[in-house]
C-alpha atoms as a PDB file:
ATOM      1  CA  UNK A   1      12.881   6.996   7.843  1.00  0.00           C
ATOM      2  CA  UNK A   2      10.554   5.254   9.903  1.00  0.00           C
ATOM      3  CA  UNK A   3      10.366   2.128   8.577  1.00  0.00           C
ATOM      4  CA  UNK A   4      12.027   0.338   5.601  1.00  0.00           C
ATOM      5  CA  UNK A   5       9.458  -2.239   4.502  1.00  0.00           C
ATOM      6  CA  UNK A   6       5.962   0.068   3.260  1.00  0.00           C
ATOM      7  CA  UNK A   7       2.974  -1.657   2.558  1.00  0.00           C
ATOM      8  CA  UNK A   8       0.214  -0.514  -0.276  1.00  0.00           C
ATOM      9  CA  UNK A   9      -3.320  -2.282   0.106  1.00  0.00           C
ATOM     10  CA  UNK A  10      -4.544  -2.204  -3.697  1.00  0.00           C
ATOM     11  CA  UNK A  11      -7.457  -4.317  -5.639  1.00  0.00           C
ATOM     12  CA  UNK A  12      -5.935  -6.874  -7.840  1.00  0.00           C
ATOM     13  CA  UNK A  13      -7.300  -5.204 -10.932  1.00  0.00           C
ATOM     14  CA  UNK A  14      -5.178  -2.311 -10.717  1.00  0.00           C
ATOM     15  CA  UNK A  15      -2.008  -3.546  -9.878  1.00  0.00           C
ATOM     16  CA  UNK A  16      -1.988  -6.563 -12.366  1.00  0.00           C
ATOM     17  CA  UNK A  17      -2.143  -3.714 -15.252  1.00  0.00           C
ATOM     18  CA  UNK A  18       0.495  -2.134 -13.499  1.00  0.00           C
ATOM     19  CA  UNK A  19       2.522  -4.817 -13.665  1.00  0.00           C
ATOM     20  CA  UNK A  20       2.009  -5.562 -17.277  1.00  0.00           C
ATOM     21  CA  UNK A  21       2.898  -1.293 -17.274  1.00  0.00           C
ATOM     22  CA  UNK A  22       5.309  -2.062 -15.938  1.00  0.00           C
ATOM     23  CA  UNK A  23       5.055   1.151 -13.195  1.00  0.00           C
ATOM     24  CA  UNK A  24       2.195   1.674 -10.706  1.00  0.00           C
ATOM     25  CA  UNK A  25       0.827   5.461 -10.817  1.00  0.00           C
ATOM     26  CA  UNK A  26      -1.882   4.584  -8.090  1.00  0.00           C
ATOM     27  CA  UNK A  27      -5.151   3.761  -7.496  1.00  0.00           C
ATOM     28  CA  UNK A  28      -8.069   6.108  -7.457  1.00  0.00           C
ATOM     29  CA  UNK A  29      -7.944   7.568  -4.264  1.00  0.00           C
ATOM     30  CA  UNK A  30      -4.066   8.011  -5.067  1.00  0.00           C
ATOM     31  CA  UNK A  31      -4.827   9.601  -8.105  1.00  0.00           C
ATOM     32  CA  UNK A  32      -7.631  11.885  -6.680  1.00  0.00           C
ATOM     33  CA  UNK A  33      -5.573  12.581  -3.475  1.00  0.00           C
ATOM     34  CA  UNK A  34      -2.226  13.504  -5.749  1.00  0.00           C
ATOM     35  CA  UNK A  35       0.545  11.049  -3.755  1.00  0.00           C
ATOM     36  CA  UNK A  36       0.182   6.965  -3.489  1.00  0.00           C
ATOM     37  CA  UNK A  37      -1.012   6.199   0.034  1.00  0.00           C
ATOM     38  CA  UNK A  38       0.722   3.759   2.047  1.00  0.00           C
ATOM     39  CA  UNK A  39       1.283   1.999   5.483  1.00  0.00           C
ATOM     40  CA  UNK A  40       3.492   0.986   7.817  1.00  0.00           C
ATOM     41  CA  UNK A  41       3.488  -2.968   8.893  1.00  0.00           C
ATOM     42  CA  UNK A  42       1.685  -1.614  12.326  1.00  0.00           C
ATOM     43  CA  UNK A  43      -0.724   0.404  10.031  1.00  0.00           C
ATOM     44  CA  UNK A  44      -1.639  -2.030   8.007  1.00  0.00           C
ATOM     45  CA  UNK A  45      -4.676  -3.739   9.283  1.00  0.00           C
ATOM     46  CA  UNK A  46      -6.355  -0.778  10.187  1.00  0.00           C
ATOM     47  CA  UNK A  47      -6.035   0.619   7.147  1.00  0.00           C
ATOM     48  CA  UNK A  48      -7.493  -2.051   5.264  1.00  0.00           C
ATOM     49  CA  UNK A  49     -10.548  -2.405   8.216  1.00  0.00           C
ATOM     50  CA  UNK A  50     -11.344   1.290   7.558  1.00  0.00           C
ATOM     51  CA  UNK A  51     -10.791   1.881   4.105  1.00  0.00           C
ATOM     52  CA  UNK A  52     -11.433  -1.770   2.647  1.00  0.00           C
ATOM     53  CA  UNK A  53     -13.779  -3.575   4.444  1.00  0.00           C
ATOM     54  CA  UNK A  54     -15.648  -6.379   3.061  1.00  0.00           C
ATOM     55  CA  UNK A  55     -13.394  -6.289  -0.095  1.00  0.00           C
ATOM     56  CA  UNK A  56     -12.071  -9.547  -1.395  1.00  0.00           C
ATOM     57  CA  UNK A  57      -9.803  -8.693  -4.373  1.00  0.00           C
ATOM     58  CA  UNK A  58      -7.091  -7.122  -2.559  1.00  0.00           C
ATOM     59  CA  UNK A  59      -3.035  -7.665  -2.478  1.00  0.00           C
ATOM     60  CA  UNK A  60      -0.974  -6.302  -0.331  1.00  0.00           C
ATOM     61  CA  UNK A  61       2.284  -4.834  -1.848  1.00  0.00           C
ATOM     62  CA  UNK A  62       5.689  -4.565  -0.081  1.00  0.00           C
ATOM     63  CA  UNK A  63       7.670  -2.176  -0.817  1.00  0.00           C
ATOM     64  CA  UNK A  64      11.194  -1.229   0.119  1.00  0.00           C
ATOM     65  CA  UNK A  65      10.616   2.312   1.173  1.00  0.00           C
ATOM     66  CA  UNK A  66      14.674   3.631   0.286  1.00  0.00           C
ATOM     67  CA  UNK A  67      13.982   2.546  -3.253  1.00  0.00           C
ATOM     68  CA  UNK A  68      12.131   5.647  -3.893  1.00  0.00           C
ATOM     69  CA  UNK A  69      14.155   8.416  -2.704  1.00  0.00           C
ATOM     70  CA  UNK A  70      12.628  11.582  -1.674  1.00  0.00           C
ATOM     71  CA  UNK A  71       9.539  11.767  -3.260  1.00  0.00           C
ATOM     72  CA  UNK A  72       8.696   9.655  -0.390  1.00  0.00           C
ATOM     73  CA  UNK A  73       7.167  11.635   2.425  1.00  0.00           C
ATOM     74  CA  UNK A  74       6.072  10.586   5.779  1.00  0.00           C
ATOM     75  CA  UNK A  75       3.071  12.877   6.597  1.00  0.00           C
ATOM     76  CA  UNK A  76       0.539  13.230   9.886  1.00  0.00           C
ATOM     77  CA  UNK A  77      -2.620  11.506   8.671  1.00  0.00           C
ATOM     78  CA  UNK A  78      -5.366   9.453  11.091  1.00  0.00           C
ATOM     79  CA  UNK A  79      -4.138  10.877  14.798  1.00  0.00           C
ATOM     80  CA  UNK A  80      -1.348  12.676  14.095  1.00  0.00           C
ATOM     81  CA  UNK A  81       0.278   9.404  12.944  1.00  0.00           C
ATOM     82  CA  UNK A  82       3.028   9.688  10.372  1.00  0.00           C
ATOM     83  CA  UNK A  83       2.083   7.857   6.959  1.00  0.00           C
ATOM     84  CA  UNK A  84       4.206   7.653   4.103  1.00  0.00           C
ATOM     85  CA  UNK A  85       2.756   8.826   1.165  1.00  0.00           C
ATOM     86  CA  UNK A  86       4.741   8.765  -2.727  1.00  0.00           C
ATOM     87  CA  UNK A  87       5.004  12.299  -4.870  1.00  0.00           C
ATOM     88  CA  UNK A  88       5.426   9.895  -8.337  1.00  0.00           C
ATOM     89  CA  UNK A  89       4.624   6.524  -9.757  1.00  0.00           C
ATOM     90  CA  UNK A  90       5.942   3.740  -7.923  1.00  0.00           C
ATOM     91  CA  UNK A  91       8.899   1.828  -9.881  1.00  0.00           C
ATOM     92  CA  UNK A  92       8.131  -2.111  -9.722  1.00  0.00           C
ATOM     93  CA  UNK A  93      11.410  -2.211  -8.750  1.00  0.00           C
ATOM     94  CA  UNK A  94      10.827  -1.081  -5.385  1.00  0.00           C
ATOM     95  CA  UNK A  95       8.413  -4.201  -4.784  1.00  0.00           C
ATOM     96  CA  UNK A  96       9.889  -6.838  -2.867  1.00  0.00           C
ATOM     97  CA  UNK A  97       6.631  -8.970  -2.882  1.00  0.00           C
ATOM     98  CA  UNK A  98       2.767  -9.341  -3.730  1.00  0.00           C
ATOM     99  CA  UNK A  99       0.614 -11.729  -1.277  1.00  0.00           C
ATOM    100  CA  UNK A 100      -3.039 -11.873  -1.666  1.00  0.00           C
ATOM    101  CA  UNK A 101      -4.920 -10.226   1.583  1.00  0.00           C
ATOM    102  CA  UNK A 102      -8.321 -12.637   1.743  1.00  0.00           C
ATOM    103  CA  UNK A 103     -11.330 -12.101   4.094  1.00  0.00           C
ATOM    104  CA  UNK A 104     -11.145 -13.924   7.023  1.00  0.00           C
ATOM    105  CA  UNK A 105     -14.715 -15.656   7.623  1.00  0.00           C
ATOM    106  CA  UNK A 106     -15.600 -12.915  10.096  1.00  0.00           C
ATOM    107  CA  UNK A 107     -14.773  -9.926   7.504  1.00  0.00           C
ATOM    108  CA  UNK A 108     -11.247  -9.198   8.689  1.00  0.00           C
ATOM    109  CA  UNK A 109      -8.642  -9.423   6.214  1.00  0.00           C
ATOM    110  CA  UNK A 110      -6.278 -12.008   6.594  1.00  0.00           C
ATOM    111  CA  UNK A 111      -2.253 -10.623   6.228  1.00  0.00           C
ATOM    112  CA  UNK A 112       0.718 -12.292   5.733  1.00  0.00           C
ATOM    113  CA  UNK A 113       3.860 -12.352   8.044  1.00  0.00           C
ATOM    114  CA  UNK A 114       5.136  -8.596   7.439  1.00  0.00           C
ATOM    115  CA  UNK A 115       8.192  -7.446   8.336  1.00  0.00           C
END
């Protein structure tokens, strides 16, 4: 496995009802593309630059990527690179934390240390 800490970039809406759920089955793109999408630390930012720009309810979610098994597949995505992507809900269990991902004041999203 490529990396142990995975990273999901959700709006806060979403993931807060998860929580009270107490399982996270995705957002819409997840749920229209059939797997939860997810990053790598070194993924991260350009994910959110090309897929959430100018949005400023996000969170970014750490996972810990052996939590969930092997309906966890890495998978070629944007140039070939490997992306892991979850067959399943995700189990809040598998969250090791939830930081808030503000807009810097020239648009780029601001991320906490990630491991």
């Amino acid at each position: 496995m490529p990396s142990e800490t995975i990273y999901k970039i959700t709006p806060e809406a979403p993931w807060r009802e998860a929580e009270a759920a107490g399982v996270f089955a995705g957002a819409p793109v997840d749920l229209a593309d059939g797997y939860i999408h997810f990053s790598t630390a070194s993924q991260a930012r350009e994910t959110a630059a090309k897929h959430f720009a100018g949005q400023d309810d996000l969170l970014l979610v750490a996972i810990d990527a052996a939590a969930l098994g092997t309906a966890l597949k890495w998978e070629p995505s944007r140039g070939g690179a490997l992306f892991p992507h979850l067959y399943g809900p995700l189990p809040l269990s598998a969250v090791r934390s939830v930081s808030p991902l503000p807009l810097a004041p020239d648009g780029a999203h601001v991320f906490p240390e990630m491991a």
